[in-house]
Structures are given as structure tokens and as C-alpha cells.
C-alpha atoms as a PDB file:
ATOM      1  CA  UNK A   1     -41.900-198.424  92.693  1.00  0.00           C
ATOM      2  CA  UNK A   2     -43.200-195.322  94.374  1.00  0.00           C
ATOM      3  CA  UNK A   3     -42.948-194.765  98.140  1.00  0.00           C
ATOM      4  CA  UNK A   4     -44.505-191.877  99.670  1.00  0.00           C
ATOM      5  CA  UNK A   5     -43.468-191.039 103.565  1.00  0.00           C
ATOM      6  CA  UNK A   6     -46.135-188.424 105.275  1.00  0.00           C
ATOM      7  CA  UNK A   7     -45.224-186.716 108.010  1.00  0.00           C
ATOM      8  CA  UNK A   8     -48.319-186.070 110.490  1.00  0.00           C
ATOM      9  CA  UNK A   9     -49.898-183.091 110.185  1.00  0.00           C
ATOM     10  CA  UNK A  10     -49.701-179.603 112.453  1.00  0.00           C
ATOM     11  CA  UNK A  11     -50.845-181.380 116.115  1.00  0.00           C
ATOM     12  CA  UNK A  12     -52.767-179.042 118.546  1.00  0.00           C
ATOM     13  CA  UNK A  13     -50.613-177.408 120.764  1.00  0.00           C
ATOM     14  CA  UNK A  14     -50.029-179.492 124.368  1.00  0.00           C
ATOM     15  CA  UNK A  15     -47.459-180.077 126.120  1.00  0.00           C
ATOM     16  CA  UNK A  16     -48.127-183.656 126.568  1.00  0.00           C
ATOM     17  CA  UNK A  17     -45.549-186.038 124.327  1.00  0.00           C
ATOM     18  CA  UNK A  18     -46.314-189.123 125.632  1.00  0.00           C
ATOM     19  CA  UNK A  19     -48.304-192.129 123.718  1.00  0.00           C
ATOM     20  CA  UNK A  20     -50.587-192.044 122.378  1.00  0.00           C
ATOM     21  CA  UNK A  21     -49.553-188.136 121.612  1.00  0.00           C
ATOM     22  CA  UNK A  22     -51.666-184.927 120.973  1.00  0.00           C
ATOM     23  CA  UNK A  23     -54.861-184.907 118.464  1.00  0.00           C
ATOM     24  CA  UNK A  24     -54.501-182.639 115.584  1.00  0.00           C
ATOM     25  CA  UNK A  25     -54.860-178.532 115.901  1.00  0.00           C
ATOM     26  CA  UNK A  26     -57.085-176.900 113.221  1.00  0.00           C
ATOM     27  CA  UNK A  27     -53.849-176.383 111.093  1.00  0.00           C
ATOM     28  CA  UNK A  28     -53.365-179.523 110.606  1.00  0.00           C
ATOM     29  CA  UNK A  29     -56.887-180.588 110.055  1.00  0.00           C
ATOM     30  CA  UNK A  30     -56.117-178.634 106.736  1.00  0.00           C
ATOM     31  CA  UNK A  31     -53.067-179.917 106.179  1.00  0.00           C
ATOM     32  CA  UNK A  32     -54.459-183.688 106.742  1.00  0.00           C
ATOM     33  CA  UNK A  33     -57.064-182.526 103.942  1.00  0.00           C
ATOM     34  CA  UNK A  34     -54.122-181.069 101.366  1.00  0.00           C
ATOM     35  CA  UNK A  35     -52.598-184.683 102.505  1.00  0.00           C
ATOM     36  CA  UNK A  36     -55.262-186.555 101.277  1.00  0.00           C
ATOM     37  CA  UNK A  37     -56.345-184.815  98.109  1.00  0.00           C
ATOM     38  CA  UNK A  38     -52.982-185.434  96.964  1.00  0.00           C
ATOM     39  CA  UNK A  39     -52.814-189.105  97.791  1.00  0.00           C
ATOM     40  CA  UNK A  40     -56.011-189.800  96.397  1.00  0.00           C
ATOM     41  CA  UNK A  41     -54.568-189.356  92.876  1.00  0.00           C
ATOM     42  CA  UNK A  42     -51.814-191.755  93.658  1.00  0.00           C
ATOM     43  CA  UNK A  43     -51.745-195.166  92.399  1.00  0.00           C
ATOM     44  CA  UNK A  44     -51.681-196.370  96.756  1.00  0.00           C
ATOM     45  CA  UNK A  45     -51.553-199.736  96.619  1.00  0.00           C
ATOM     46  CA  UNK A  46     -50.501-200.232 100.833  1.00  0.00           C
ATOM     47  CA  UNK A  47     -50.218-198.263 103.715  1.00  0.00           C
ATOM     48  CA  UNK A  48     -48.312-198.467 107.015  1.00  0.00           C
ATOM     49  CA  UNK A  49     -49.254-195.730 110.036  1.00  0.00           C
ATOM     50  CA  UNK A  50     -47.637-194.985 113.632  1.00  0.00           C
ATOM     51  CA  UNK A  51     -50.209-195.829 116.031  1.00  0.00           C
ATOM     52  CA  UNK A  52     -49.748-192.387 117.383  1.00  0.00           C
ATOM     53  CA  UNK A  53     -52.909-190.313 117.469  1.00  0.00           C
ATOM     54  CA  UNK A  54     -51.657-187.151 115.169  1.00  0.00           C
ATOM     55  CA  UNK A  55     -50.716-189.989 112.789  1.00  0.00           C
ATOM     56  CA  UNK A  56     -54.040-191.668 112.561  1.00  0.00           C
ATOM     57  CA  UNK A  57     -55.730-188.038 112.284  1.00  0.00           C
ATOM     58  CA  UNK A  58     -53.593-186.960 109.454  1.00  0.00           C
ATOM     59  CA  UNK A  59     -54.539-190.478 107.525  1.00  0.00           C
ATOM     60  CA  UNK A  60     -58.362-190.291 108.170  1.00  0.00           C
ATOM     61  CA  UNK A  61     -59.007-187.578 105.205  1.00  0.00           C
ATOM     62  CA  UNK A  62     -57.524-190.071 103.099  1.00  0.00           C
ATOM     63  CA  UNK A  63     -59.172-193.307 104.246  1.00  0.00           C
ATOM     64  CA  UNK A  64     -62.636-191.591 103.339  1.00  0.00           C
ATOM     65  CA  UNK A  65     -61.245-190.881 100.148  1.00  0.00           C
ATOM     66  CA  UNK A  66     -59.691-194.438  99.539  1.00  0.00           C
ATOM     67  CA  UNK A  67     -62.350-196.662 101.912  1.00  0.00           C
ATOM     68  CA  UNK A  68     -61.046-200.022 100.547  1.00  0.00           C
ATOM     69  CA  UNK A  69     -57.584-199.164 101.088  1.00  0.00           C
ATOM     70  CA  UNK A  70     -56.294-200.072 105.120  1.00  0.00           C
ATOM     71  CA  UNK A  71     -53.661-199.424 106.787  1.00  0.00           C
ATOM     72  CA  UNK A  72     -51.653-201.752 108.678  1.00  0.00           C
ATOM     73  CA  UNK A  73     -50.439-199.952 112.315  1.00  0.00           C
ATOM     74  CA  UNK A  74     -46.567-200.117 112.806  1.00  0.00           C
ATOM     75  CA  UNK A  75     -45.523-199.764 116.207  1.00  0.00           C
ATOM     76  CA  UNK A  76     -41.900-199.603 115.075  1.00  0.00           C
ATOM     77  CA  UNK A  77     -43.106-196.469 112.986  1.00  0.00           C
ATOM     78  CA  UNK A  78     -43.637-194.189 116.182  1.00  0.00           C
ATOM     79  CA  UNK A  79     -41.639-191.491 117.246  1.00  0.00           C
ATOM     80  CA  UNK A  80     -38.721-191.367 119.669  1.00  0.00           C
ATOM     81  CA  UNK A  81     -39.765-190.593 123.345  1.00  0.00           C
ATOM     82  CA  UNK A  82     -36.081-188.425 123.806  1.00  0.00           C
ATOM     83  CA  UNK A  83     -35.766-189.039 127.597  1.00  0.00           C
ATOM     84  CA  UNK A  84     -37.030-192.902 127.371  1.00  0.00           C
ATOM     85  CA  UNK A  85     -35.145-194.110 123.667  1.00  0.00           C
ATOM     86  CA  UNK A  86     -31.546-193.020 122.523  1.00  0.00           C
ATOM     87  CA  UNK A  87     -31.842-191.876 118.904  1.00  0.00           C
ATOM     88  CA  UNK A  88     -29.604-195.128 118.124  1.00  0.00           C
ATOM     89  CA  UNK A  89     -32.525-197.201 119.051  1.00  0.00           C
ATOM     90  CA  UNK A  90     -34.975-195.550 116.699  1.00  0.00           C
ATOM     91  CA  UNK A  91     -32.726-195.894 114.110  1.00  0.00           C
ATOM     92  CA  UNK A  92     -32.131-199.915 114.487  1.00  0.00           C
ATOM     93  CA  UNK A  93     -36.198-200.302 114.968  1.00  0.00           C
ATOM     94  CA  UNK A  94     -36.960-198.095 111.720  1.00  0.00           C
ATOM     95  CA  UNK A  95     -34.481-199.718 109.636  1.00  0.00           C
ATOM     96  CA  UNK A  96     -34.865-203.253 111.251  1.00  0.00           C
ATOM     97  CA  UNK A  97     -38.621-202.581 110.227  1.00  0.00           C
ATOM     98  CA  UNK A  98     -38.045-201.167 106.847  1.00  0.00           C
ATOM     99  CA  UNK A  99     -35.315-204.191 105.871  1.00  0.00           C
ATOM    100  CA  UNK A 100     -37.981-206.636 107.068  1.00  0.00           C
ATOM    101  CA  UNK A 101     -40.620-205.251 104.751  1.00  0.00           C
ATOM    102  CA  UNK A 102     -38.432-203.949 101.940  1.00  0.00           C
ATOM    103  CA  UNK A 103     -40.221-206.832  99.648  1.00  0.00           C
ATOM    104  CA  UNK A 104     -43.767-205.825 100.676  1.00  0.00           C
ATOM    105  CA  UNK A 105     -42.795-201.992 100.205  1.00  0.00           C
ATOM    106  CA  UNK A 106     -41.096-202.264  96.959  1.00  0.00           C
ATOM    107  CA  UNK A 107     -44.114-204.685  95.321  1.00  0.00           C
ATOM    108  CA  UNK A 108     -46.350-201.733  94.951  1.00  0.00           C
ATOM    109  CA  UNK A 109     -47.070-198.286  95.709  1.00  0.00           C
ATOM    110  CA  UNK A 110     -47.035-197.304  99.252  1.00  0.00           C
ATOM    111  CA  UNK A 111     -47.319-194.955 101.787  1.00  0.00           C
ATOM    112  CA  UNK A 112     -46.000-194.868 105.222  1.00  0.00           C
ATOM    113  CA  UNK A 113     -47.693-192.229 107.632  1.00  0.00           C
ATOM    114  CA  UNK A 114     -45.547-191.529 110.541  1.00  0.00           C
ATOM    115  CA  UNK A 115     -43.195-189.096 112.249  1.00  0.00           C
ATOM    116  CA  UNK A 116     -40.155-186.936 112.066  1.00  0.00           C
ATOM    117  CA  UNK A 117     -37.648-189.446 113.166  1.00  0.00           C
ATOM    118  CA  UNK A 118     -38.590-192.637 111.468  1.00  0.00           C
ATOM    119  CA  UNK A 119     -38.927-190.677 107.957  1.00  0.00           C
ATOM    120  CA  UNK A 120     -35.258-189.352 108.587  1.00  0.00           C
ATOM    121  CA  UNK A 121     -34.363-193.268 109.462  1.00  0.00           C
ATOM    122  CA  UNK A 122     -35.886-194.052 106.333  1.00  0.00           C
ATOM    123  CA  UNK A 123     -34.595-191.608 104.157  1.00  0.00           C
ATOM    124  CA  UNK A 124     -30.833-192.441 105.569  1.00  0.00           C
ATOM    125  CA  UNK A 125     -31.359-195.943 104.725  1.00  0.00           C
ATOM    126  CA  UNK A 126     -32.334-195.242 101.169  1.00  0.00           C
ATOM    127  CA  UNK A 127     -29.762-192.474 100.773  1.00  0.00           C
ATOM    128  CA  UNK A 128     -27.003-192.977 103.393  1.00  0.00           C
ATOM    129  CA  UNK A 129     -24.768-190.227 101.727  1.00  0.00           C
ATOM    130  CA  UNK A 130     -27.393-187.524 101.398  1.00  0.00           C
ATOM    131  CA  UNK A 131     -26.058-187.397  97.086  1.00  0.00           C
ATOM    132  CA  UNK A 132     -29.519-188.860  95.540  1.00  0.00           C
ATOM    133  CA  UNK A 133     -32.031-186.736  96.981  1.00  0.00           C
ATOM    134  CA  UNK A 134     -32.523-182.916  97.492  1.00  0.00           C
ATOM    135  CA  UNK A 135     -33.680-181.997 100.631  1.00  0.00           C
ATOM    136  CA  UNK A 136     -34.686-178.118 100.557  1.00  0.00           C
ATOM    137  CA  UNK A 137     -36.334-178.260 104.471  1.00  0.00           C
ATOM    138  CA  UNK A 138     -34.264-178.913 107.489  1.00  0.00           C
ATOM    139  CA  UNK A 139     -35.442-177.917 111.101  1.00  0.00           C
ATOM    140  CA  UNK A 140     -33.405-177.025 113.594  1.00  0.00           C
ATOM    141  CA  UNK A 141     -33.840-180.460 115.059  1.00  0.00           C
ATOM    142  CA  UNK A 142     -32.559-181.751 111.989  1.00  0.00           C
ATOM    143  CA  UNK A 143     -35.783-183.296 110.407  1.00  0.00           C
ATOM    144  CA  UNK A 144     -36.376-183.042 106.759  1.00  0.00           C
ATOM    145  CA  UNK A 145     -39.823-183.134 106.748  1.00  0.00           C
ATOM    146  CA  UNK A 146     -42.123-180.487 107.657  1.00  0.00           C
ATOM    147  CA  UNK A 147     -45.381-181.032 109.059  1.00  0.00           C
ATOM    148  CA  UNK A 148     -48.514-182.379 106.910  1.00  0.00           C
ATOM    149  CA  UNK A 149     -45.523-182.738 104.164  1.00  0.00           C
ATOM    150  CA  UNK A 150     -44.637-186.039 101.552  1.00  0.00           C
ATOM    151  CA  UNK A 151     -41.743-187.581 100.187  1.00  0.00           C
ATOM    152  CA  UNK A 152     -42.510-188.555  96.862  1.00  0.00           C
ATOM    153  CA  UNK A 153     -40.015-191.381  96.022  1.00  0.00           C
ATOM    154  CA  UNK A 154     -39.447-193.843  93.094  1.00  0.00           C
ATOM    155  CA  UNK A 155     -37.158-196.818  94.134  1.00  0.00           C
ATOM    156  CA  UNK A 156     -35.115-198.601  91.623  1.00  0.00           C
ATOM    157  CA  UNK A 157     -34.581-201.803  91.108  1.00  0.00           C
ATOM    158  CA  UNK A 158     -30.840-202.112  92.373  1.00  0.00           C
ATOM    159  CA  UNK A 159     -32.304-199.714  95.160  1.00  0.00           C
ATOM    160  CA  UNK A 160     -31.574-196.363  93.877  1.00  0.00           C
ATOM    161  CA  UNK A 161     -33.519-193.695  94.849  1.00  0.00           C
ATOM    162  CA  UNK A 162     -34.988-190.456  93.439  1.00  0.00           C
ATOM    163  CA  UNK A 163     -37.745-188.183  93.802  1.00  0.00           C
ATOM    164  CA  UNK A 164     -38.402-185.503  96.286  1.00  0.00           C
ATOM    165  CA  UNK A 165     -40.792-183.652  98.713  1.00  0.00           C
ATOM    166  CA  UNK A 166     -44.231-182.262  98.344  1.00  0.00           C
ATOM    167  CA  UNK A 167     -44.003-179.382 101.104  1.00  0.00           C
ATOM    168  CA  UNK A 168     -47.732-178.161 101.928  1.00  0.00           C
ATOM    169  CA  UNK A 169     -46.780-174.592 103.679  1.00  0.00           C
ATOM    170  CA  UNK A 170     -50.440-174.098 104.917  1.00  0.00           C
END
């Protein structure tokens, strides 16, 4: 099964963090476009989005690619607020989330659009150890995803994982 996590695209530069978050800058109205032309050759069967607004920006390109194809919003998929939620309760919402849809995700293709922290939470819960996957990018705020980026994955049966990450430096 292929999963492919999408981090939102370059956001406009504001100060404001809070829901529902900053719209896209013009950087990553190009990036959401790069996003989307590469998806669109993908075999997307499902996809899951933050309700955050960068995240629903970064997804548009593609839903006027893929118009039949819509997404289901994930609360649990948004980022961390730092001074409201300790990073241990993103963690136990991402990966309560992902366990609780692990059938649904593994049945087909799919792509989850969200945010720095729930792809790491992801990505440790396929690959606790950090031995299956290389991961070439990591900020200094230790995400491993850059913006307007993909993790192309393919999921075993017994749960392995492999694959790796589309970086779109634009």
C-alpha cells in the first residue's frame, strides 16, 4: 500500500499561529502546484487534511486536478499550538488517530495533508527506530519534512515500511 504524507506548503509570512493559521505566501502557491502535479499521477485512492488553512490551500491544486476525489478533515491531524499542547499530547492524538484508521489507510492509496508534527508522529509510529527510512532533511526544530514536501511510502503487509521523500526545493 502506498501512503503519501504532504507537508503544507510555504505559508505567507504572519506572525499569527493560532487556528485556523496563516493562508499560503506566493511560495507556496507554487509549491501547492509542484504538490499537486505530482499527486495527480498517483494511484490516490483517499485523503485525510488538517483543517488548518495552509493545509487546505496546499490540497486545493490537487482537488481541481482529482474533482471526484474528497478529503475527509482530521482535526487530530493539526499542528501543536507549543504554549497550549505538550508535544506528548500530539503524539498520543496522531498515533491514537493513525491506529484507529490503520485499516482504512492501509486498504488503498492515500494521502494525508497536514503539518510538521503529526508527519513526524506518523513517521515514528511506522519507523520507531529511525533504521527503515532515510531521512536526508532535518530542521532545526527537528521536523523531517520540509515545506510543500511528500513522503512517498509503501507499507507492508506485516507493517514494514520503505520509501522516502519527494523534497520540492522551490
Amino acid at each position: 500500500m502506498k501512503l503519501y504524507l504532504v507537508r503544507h506548503a510555504q505559508p505567507a509570512p504572519k506572525e499569527y499561529r493560532g487556528f485556523p493559521g496563516p493562508a499560503l505566501g506566493e511560495k507556496g502557491k507554487e509549491q501547492a502546484l509542484a504538490i499537486a502535479q505530482y499527486l495527480a499521477k498517483k494511484d490516490i485512492q483517499a485523503v485525510y487534511c488538517s483543517d488548518y488553512l495552509r493545509v487546505g490551500q496546499t490540497y486545493a491544486p490537487y482537488a481541481q486536478l482529482v474533482p471526484a476525489l474528497q478529503p475527509k478533515v482530521v482535526q487530530a491531524l493539526r499542528e501543536r499550538e507549543k504554549e497550549i499542547e505538550p508535544h506528548e499530547s500530539l503524539e498520543q492524538r496522531v498515533q491514537d488517530w493513525y491506529r484507529g484508521e490503520q485499516q482504512q489507510l492501509w486498504a488503498r492509496p492515500t494521502a494525508i495533508f497536514s503539518h510538521c508534527g503529526p508527519i513526524n508522529m506518523i513517521l515514528e509510529y511506522l519507523d520507531p527506530k529511525k533504521e527503515l527510512l532515510d531521512y536526508p532533511y532535518t530542521c532545526p526544530y527537528g521536523c523531517h519534512t520540509p515545506l510543500g514536501s511528500i513522503w512517498e511510502l509503501e507499507i507492508g503487509e506485516a507493517g514494514g515500511v520503505e520509501g522516502g521523500l519527494w523534497w520540492n526545493p522551490k
